[in-house]
C-alpha atoms as a PDB file:
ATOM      1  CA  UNK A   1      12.829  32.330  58.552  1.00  0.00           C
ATOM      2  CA  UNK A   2      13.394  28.464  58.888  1.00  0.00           C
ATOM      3  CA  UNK A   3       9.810  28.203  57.955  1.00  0.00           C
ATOM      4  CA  UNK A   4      10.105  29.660  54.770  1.00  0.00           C
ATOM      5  CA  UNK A   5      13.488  28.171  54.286  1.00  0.00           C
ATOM      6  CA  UNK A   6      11.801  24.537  55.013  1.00  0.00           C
ATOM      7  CA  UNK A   7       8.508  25.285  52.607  1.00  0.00           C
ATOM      8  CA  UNK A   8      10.812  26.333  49.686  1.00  0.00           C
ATOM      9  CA  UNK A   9      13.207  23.368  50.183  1.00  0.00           C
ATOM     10  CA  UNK A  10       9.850  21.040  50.439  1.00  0.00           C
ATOM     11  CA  UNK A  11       8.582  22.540  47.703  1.00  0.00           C
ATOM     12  CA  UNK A  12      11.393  22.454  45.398  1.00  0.00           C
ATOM     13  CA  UNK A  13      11.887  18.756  46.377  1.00  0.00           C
ATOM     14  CA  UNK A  14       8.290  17.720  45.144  1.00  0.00           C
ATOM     15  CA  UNK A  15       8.342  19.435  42.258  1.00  0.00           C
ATOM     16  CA  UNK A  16      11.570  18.032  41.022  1.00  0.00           C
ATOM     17  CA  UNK A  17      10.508  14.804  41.926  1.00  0.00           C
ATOM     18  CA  UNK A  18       7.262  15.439  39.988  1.00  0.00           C
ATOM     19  CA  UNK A  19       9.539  16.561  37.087  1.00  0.00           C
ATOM     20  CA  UNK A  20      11.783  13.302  37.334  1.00  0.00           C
ATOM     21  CA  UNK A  21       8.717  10.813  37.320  1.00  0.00           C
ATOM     22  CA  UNK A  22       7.239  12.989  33.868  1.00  0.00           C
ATOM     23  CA  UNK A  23      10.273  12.307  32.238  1.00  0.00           C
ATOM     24  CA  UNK A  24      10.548   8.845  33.594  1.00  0.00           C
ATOM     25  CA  UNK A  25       7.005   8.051  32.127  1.00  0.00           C
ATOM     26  CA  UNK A  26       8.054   9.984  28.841  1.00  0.00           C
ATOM     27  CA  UNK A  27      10.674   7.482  28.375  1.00  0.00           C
ATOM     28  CA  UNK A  28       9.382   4.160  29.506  1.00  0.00           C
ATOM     29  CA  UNK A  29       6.412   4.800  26.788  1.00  0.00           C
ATOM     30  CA  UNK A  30       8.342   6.857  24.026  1.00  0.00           C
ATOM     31  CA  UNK A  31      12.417   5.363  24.666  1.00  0.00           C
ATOM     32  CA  UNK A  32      15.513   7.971  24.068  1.00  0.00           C
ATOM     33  CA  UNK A  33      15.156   7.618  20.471  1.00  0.00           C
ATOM     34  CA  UNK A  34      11.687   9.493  20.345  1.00  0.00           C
ATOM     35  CA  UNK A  35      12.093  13.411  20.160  1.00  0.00           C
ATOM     36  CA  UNK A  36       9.421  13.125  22.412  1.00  0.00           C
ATOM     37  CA  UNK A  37      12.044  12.098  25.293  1.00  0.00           C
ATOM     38  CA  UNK A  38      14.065  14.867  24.222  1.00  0.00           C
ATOM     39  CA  UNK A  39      11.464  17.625  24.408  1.00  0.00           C
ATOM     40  CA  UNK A  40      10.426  16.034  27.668  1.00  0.00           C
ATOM     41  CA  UNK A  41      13.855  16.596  28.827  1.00  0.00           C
ATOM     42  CA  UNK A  42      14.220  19.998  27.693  1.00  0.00           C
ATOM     43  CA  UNK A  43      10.743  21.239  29.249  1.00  0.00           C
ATOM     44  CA  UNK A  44      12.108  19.595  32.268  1.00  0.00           C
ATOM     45  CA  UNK A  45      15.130  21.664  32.710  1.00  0.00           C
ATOM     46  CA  UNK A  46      13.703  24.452  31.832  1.00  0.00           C
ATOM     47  CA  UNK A  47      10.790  23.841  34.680  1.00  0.00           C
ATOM     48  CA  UNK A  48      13.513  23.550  36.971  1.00  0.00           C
ATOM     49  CA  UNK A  49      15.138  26.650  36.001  1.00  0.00           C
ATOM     50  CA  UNK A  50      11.919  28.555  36.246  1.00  0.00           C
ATOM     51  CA  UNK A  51      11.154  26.664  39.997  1.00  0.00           C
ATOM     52  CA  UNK A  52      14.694  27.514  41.231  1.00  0.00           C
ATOM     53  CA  UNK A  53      14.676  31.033  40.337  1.00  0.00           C
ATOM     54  CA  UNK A  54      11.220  31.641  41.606  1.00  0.00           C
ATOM     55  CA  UNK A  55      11.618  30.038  44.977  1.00  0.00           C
ATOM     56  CA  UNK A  56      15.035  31.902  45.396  1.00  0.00           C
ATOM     57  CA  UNK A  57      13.212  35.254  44.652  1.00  0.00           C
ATOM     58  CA  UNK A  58      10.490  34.452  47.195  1.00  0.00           C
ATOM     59  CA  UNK A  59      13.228  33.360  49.777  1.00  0.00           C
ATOM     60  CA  UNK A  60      15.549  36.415  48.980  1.00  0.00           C
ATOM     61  CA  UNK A  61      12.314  38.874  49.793  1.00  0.00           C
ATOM     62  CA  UNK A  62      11.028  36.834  53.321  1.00  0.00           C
ATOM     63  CA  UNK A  63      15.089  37.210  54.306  1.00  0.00           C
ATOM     64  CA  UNK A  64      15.332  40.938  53.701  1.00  0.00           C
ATOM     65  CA  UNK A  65      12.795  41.551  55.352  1.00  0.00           C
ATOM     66  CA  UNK A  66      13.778  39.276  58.526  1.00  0.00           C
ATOM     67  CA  UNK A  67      16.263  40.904  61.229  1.00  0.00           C
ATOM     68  CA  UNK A  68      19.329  38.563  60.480  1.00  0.00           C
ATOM     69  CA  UNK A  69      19.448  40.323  56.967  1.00  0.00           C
ATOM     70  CA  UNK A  70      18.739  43.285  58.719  1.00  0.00           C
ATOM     71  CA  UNK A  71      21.877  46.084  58.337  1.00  0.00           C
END
């Protein structure tokens, strides 16, 4: 379980970090004024959502079916 546990973690941590540096390009080139650095910000968030809740699903099933969420 602490293998799965670790890979979403890592996983979650490079993608967010892959999220942060898009943005962070977005608004070196474009500043906050663009809408461009707004949109960038929105996608962003709603990546994250997207990661979170997909990871959590796929840790939720590999715990269910281990025997310390076992009834």
């Amino acid at each position: 379980m602490w293998a799965v546990t670790g890979w979403a973690v890592a996983t979650w941590l490079k993608l967010t970090a892959l999220l942060a540096v898009a943005v962070g390009v977005v608004w070196l080139v474009y500043g906050t004024g663009s809408g461009w650095f707004w949109t960038a910000c929105a996608a962003a968030v709603l990546a994250e959502v997207w990661i979170v809740r997909g990871l959590s699903g796929e840790w939720a099933y590999e715990a269910r079916a281990s025997w310390w969420w076992a009834k």
